[in-house]
Protein backbone atom coordinates (compact mmCIF):
# COMPACT_ATOMS: atom_id res chain seq x y z
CA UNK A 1 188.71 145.92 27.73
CA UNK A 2 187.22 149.36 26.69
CA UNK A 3 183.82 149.53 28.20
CA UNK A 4 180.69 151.57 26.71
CA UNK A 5 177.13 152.43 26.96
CA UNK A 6 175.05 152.54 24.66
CA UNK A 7 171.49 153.90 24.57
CA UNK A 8 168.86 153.15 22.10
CA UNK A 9 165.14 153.90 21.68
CA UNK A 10 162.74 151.13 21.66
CA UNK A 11 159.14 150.81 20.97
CA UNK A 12 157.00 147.91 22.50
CA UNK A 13 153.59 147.75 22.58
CA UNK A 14 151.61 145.91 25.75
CA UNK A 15 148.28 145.12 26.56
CA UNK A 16 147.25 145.37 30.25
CA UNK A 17 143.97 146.19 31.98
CA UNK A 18 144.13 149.06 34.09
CA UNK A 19 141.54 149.12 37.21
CA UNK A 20 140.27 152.62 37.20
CA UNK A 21 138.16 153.83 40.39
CA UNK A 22 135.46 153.34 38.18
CA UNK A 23 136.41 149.92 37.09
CA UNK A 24 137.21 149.31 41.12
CA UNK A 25 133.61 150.34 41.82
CA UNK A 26 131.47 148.61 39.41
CA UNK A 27 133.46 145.36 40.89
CA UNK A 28 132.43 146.38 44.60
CA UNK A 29 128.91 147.24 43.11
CA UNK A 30 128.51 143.65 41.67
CA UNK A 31 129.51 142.04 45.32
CA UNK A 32 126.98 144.22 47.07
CA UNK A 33 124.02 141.98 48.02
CA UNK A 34 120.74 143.59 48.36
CA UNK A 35 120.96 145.60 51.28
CA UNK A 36 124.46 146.54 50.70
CA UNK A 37 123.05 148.03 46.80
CA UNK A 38 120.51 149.63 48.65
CA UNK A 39 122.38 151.75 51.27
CA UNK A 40 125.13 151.85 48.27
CA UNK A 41 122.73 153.60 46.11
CA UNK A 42 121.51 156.41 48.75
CA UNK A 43 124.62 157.73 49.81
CA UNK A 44 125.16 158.03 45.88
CA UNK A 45 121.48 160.44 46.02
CA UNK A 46 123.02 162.03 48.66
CA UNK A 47 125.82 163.19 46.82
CA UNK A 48 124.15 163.88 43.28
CA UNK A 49 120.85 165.49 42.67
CA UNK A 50 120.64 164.27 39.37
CA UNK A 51 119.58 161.09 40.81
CA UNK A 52 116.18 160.47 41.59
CA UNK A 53 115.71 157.59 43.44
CA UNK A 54 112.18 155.39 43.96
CA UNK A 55 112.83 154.07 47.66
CA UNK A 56 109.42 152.00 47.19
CA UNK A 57 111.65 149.27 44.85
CA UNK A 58 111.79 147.02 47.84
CA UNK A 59 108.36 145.45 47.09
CA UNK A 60 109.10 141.86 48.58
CA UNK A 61 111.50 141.32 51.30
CA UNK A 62 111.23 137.45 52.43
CA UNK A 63 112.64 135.58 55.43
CA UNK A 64 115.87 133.88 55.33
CA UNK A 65 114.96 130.15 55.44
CA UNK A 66 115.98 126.83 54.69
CA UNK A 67 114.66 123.68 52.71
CA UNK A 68 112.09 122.22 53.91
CA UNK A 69 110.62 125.90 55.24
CA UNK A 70 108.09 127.72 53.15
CA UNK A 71 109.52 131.26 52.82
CA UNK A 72 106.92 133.82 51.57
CA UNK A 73 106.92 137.24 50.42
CA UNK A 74 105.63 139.83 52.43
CA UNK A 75 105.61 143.81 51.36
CA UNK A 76 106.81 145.74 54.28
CA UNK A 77 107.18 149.50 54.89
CA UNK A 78 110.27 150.17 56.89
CA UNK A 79 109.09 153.14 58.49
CA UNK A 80 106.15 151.49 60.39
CA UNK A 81 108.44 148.61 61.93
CA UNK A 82 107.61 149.27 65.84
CA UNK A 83 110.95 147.96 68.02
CA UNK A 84 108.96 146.26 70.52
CA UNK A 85 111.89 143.61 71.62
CA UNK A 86 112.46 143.21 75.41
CA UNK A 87 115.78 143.42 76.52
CA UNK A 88 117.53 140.77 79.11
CA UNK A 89 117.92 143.86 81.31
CA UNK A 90 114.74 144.89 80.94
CA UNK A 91 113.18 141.88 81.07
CA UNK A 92 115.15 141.13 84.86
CA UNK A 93 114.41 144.66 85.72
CA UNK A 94 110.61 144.53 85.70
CA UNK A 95 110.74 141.50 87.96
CA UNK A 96 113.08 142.82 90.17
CA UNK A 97 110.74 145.64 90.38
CA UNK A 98 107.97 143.32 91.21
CA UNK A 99 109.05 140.58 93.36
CA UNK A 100 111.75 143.02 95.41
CA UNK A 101 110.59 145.44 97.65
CA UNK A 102 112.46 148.90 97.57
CA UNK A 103 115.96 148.30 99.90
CA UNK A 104 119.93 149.09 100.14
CA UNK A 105 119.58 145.02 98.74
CA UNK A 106 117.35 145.25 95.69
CA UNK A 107 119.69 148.24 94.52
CA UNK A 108 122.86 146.04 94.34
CA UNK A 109 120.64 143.63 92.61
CA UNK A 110 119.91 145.80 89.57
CA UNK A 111 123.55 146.57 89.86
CA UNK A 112 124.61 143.18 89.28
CA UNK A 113 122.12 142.64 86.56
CA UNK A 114 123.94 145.12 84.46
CA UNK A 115 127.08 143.00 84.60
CA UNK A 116 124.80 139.81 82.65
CA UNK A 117 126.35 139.66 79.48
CA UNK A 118 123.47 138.70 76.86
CA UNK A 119 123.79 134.83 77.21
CA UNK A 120 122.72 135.39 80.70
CA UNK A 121 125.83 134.54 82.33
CA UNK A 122 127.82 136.49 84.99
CA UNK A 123 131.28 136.56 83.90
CA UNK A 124 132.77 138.95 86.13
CA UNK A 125 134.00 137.45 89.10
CA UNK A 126 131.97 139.24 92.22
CA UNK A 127 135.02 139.87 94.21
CA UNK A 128 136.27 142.16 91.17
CA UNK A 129 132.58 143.65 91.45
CA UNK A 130 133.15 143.79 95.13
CA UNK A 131 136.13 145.48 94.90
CA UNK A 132 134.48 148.26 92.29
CA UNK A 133 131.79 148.94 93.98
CA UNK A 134 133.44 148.93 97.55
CA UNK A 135 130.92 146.60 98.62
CA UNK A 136 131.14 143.68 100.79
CA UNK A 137 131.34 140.13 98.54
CA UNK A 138 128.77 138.62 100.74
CA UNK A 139 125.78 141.22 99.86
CA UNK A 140 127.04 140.44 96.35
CA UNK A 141 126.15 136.90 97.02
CA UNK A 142 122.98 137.68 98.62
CA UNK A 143 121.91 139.96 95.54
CA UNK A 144 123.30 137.02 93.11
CA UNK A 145 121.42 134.40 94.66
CA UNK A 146 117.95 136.79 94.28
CA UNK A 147 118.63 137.47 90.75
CA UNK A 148 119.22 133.51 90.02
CA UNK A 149 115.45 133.02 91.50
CA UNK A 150 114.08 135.07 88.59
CA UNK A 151 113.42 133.49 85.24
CA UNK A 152 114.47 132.36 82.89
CA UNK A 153 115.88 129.43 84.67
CA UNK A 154 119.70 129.12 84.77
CA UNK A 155 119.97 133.42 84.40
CA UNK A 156 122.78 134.91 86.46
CA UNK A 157 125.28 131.88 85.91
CA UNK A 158 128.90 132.26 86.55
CA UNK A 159 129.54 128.92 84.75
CA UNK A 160 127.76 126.26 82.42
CA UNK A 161 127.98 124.13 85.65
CA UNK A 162 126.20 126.32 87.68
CA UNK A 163 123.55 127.14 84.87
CA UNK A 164 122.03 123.74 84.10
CA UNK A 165 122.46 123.02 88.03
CA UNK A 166 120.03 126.21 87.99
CA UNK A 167 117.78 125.34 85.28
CA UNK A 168 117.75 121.26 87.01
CA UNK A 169 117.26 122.53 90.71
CA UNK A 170 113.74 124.27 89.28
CA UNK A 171 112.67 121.58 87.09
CA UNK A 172 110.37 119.19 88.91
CA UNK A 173 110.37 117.06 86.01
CA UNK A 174 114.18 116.15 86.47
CA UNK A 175 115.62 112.95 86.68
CA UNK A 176 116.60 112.48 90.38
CA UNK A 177 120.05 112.18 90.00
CA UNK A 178 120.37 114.74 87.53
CA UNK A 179 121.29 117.78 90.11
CA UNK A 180 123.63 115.26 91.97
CA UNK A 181 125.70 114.41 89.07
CA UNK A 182 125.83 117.96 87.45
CA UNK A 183 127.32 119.00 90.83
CA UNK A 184 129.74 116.00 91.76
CA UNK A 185 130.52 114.43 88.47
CA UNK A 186 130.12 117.04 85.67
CA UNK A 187 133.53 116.28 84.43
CA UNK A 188 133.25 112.55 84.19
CA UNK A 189 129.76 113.13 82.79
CA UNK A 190 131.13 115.70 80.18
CA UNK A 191 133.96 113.59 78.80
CA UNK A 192 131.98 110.14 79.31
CA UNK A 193 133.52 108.50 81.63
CA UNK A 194 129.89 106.76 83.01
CA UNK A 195 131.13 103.84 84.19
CA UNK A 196 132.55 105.85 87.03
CA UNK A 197 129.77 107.91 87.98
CA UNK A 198 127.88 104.68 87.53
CA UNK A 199 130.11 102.73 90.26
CA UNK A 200 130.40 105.84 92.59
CA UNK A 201 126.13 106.43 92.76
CA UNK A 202 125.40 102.58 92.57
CA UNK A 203 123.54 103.01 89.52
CA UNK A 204 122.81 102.00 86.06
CA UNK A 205 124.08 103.37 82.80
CA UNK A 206 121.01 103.59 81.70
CA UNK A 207 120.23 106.02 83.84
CA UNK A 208 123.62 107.87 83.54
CA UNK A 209 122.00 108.05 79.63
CA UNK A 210 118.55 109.45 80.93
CA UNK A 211 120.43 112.44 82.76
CA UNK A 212 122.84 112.87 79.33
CA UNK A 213 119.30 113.26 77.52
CA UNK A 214 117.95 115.12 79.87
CA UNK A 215 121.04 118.09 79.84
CA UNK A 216 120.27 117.95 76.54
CA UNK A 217 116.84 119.75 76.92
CA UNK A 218 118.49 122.45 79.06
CA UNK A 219 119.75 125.79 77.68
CA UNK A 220 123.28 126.62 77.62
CA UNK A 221 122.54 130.65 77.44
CA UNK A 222 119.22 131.17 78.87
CA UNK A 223 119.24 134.82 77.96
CA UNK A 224 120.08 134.51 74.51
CA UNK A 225 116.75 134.46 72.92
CA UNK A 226 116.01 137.72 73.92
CA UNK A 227 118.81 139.13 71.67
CA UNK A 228 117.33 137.32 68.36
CA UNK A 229 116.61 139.65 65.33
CA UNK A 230 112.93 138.14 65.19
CA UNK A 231 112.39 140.98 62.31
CA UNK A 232 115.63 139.88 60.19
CA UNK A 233 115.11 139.46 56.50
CA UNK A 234 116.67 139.17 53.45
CA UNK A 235 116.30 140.60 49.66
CA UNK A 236 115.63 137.53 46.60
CA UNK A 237 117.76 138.53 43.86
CA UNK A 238 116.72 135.86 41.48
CA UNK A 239 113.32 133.88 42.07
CA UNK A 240 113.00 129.98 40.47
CA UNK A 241 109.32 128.64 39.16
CA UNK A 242 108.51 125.14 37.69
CA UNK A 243 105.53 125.35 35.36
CA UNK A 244 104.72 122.32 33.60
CA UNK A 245 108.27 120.67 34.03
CA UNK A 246 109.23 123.85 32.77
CA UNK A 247 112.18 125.64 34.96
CA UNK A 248 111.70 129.85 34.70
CA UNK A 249 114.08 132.21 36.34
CA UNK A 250 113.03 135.86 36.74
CA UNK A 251 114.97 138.26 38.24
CA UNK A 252 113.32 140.25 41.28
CA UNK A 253 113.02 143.94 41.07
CA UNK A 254 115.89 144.42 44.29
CA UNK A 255 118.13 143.59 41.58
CA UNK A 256 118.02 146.57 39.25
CA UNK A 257 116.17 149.16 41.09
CA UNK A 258 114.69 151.67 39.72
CA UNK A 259 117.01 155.02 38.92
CA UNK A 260 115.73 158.07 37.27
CA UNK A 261 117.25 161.86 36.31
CA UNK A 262 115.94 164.47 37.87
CA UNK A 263 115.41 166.16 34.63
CA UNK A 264 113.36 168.68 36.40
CA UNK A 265 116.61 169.90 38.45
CA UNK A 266 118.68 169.53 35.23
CA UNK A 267 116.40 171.57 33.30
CA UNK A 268 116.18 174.21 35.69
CA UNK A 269 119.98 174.98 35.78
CA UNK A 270 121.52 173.53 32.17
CA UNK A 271 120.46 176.97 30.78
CA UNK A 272 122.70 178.93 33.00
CA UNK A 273 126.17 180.96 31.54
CA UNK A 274 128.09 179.75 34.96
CA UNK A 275 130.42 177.92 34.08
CA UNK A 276 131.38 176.16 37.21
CA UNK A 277 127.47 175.04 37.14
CA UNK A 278 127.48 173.71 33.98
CA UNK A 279 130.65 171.52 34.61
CA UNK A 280 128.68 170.44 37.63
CA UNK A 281 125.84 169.49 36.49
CA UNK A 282 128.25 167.33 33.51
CA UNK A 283 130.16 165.60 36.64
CA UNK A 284 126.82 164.77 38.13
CA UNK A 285 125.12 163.69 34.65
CA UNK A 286 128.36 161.23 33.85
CA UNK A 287 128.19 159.89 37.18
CA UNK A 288 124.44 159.10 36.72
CA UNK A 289 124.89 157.49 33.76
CA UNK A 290 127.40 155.17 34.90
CA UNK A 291 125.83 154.07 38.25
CA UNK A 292 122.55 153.58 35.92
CA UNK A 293 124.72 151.39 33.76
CA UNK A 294 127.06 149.48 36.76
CA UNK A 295 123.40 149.26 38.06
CA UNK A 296 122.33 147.42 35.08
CA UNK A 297 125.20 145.37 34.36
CA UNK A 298 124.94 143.78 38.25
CA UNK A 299 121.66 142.91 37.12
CA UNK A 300 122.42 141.19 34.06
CA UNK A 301 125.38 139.78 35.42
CA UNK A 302 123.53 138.23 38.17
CA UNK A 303 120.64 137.05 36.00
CA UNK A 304 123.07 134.93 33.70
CA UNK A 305 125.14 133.55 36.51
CA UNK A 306 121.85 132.55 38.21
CA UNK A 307 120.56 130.77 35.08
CA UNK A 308 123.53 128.85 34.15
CA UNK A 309 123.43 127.90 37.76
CA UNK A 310 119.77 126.25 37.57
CA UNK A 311 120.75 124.74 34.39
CA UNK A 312 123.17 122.51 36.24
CA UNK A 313 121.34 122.15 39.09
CA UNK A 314 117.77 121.59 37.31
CA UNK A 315 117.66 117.87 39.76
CA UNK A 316 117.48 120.31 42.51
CA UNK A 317 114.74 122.34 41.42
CA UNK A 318 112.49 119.41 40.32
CA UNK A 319 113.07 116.34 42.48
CA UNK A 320 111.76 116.38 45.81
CA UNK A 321 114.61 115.45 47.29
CA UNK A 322 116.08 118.09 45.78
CA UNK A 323 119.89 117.05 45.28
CA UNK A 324 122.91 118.95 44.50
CA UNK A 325 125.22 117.77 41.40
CA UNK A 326 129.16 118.77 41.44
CA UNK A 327 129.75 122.33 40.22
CA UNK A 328 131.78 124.53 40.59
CA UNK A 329 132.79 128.31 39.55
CA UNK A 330 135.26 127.56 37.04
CA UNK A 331 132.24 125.40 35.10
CA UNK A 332 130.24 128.76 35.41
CA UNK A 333 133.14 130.96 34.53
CA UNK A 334 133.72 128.92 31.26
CA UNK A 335 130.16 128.55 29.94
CA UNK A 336 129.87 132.31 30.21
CA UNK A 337 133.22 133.41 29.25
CA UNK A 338 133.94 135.46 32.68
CA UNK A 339 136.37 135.21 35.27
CA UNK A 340 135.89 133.15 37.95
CA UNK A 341 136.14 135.80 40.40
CA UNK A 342 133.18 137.28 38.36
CA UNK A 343 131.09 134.48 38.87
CA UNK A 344 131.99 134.70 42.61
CA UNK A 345 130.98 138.28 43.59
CA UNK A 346 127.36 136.99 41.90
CA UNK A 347 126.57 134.04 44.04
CA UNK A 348 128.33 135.90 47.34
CA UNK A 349 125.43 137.26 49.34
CA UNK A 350 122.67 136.48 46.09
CA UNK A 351 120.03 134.73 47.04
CA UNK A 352 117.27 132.79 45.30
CA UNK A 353 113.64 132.22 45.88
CA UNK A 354 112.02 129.05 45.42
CA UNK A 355 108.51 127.91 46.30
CA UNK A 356 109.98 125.53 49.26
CA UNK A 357 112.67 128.03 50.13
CA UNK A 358 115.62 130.82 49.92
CA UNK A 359 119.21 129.60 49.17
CA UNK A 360 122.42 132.08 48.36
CA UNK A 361 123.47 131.00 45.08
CA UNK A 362 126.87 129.77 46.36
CA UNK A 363 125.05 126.80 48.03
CA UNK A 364 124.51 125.50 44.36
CA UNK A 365 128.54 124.36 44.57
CA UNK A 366 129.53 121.67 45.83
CA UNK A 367 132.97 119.64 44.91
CA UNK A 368 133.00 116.36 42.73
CA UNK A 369 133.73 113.08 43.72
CA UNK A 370 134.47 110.41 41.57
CA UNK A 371 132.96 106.59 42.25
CA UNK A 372 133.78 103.49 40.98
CA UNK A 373 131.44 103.30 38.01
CA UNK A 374 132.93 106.78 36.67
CA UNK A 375 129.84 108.54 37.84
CA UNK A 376 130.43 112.09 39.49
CA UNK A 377 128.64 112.71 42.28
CA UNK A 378 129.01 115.81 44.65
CA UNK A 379 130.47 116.27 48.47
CA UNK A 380 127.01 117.30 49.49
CA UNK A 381 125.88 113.64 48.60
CA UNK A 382 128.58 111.72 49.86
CA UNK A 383 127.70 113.83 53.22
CA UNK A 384 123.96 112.60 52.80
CA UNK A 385 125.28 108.69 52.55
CA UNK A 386 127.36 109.25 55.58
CA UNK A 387 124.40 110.55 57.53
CA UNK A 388 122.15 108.06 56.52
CA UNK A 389 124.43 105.36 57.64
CA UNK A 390 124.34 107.11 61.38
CA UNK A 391 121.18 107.78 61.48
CA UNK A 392 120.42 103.59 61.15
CA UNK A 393 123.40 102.49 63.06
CA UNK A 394 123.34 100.72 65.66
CA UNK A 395 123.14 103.13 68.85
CA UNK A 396 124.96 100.83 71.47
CA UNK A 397 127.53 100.04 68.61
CA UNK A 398 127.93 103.07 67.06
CA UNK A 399 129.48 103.17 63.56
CA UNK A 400 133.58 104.64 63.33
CA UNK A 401 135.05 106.44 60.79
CA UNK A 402 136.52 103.59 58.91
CA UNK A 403 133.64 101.29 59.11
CA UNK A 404 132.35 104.06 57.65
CA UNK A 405 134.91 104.13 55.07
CA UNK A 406 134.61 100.65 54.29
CA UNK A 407 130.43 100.98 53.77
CA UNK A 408 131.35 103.98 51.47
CA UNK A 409 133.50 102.06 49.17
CA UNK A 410 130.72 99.26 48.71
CA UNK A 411 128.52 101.91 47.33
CA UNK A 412 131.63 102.55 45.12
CA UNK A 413 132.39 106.34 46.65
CA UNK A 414 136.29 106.19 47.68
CA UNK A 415 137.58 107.80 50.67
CA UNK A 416 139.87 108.59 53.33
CA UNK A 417 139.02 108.31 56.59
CA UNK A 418 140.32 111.84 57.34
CA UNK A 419 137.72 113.36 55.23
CA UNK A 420 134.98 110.89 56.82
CA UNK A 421 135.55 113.03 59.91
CA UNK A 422 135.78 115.77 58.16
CA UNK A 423 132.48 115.37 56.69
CA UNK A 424 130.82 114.07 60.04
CA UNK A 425 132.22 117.18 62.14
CA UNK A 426 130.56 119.65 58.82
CA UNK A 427 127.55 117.97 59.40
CA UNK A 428 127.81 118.49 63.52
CA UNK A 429 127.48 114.59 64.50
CA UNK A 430 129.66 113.27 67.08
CA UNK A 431 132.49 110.83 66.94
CA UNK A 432 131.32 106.58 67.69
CA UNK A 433 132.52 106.78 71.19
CA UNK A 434 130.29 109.94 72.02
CA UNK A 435 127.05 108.81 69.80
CA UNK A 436 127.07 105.62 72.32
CA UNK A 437 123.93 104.98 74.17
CA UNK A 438 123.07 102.55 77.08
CA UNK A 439 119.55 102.44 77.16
């Protein structure tokens, strides 16, 4: 068989999208939130002086909150923000300074302190300090046992144990057993086995359940609060107002801020013969004009995602209860004719501004369920039946996932009792066996 090759020219002609850097960037630009757009935008002055920037756009920066929470706007200058948080350290320090007089003692003490992590636990065992400091373990334990005197209760833990046994030992509100059973029976009183410690201590468990409660008061990281961003805040892209029935959706000014040319600086060198100016000043020009315009089409992007959104969702805007219908991105993605991983980078990070609260756009979603009567209702509010029926079960008897399941399907929702638990644990209640009470 004679073999040959042949070669021939072909023409074919495909259509494909290219991402350019440019492309790549107006994508990123879109998924900024706020802040992100804001730093984003300042590195970009940095780098071009055609770009005059109005850092004064920020004109209402609210407080991350929740429904139920008023959230209001507040104009705040960042420069005049005074950092007047107390550190854990700091915090021990000045007492140590004050209770302790100066000794070889008190100086180990602030030297343990600076091995509290920032939940206020000691998690460095003190024979490894011991050993690193070339100090005997017993002055450790001395300086340890001065530092857990100080508040707050519970500080220099070396276990959860040991912390609420802290916090209880000072507490001369305590139930009297309550220290006795931390330190004996925390195990058995962790993984409720009651009737034990109830045989072993000769008492009831009802007041096994007053001790449970009680723990429950305590703090499991008694130096965490002093590591909360009191000042953090977040940026409304979109904000939501109901006048007269009437649902209005305006978009905030964090969303497009302002960007001018410096046509001052322009001016001042477009005359010039160099021609390595004059392409510069073209580079920086082009550049303007598309961050302007990436700048702009966020905006707009934004604005229509977040208006189709309330559309859906207008129940949740003017019911007080304020409940969330089935939607999701591909619904979005349709009615607007852009991809769904368009409609994604929009809601990621977004938030909106209501008068009863701020939400991120993506908590408008929620996945449809089907009941019996062909009505769609959303996860969100098969989660809300589920937590009504624990909240009025009966405590001692204490509802399981497939009763549950069963009172589900009798208000016609259907399902498993897989995603019953996988509802309750998203919602952070306990299983039957642990929401049991005795009292």
């Amino acid at each position: 068989m004679k073999f040959e090759q042949q070669l021939s020219q072909k023409q074919r002609q495909v259509q494909q999208l290219a991402l350019t850097q440019q492309l790549q960037q107006s994508l990123q630009v879109l998924q900024y939130n706020g802040e992100e757009l804001f730093e984003f935008i300042n590195q970009q002055a940095l780098e071009n002086p055609l770009i005059e920037l109005n850092n004064q756009y920020y004109t209402g920066l609210a407080r991350k909150n929740t429904l139920g929470n008023t959230a209001s706007a507040t104009e705040i200058n960042f420069g005049q923000i005074a950092d007047t948080q107390q550190s854990l350290f700091e915090y021990l320090l000045a007492q140590v300074h004050l209770n302790y007089r100066d000794t070889p003692l008190r100086k180990l003490v602030i030297t343990l302190i600076s091995y509290i992590d920032n939940n206020g636990f000691l998690r460095t065992p003190l024979q490894k300090i011991a050993d690193e400091r070339n100090r005997p373990y017993i002055e450790l334990l001395d300086a340890l046992t001065l530092i857990q005197q100080l508040d707050p209760p519970g500080i220099g833990a070396r276990s959860l144990q040991e912390c609420l046994m802290l916090q209880t030992e000072r507490d001369n509100h305590a139930p009297h057993i309550a220290y006795i059973i931390l330190e004996s029976y925390f195990e058995q009183l962790v993984e409720r086995k009651w009737l034990e410690i109830s045989k072993a201590l000769s008492v009831s468990l009802e007041d096994i359940q007053n001790v449970f409660d009680y723990i429950q008061t305590l703090s499991p990281a008694p130096g965490s609060h002093f590591y909360q961003e009191e000042g953090l805040y977040i940026i409304p892209d979109l904000k939501v107002e109901v006048e007269n029935g009437e649902i209005i959706v305006t978009a905030t000014k964090s969303i497009q801020p302002p960007l001018k040319l410096n046509e001052e600086y322009f001016d001042r060198f477009k005359q010039t013969n160099d021609q390595e100016v004059q392409k510069f000043l073209k580079e920086k020009k082009q550049n303007y004009e598309w961050l302007k315009k990436t700048i702009d089409q966020r905006g707009s992007t934004i604005l229509r995602v977040g208006e189709a959104i309330v559309r859906h969702q207008k129940a949740f805007f003017l019911e007080e209860s304020h409940p969330i219908k089935p939607l999701i991105l591909k619904n979005i993605a349709e009615e607007l004719a852009i991809h769904e991983s368009t409609v994604s980078r929009s809601v990621n990070g977004k938030y909106l501004e209501t008068s009863f609260g701020i939400f991120e756009l993506k908590h408008f979603f929620a996945t449809k369920l089907v009941s019996d009567s062909g009505e769609s209702i959303s996860a969100n509010q098969a989660k809300e039946h589920l937590a009504q029926f624990i909240r009025n079960e009966d405590k001692r008897k204490p509802l399981s996932d497939q009763k549950i399941v069963d009172m589900m399907e009798k208000i016609g929702v259907k399902l498993s009792r897989r995603t019953v638990a996988k509802y309750r644990e998203e919602l952070g209640i306990l299983g039957s066996s642990k929401r049991k009470r005795f009292d």
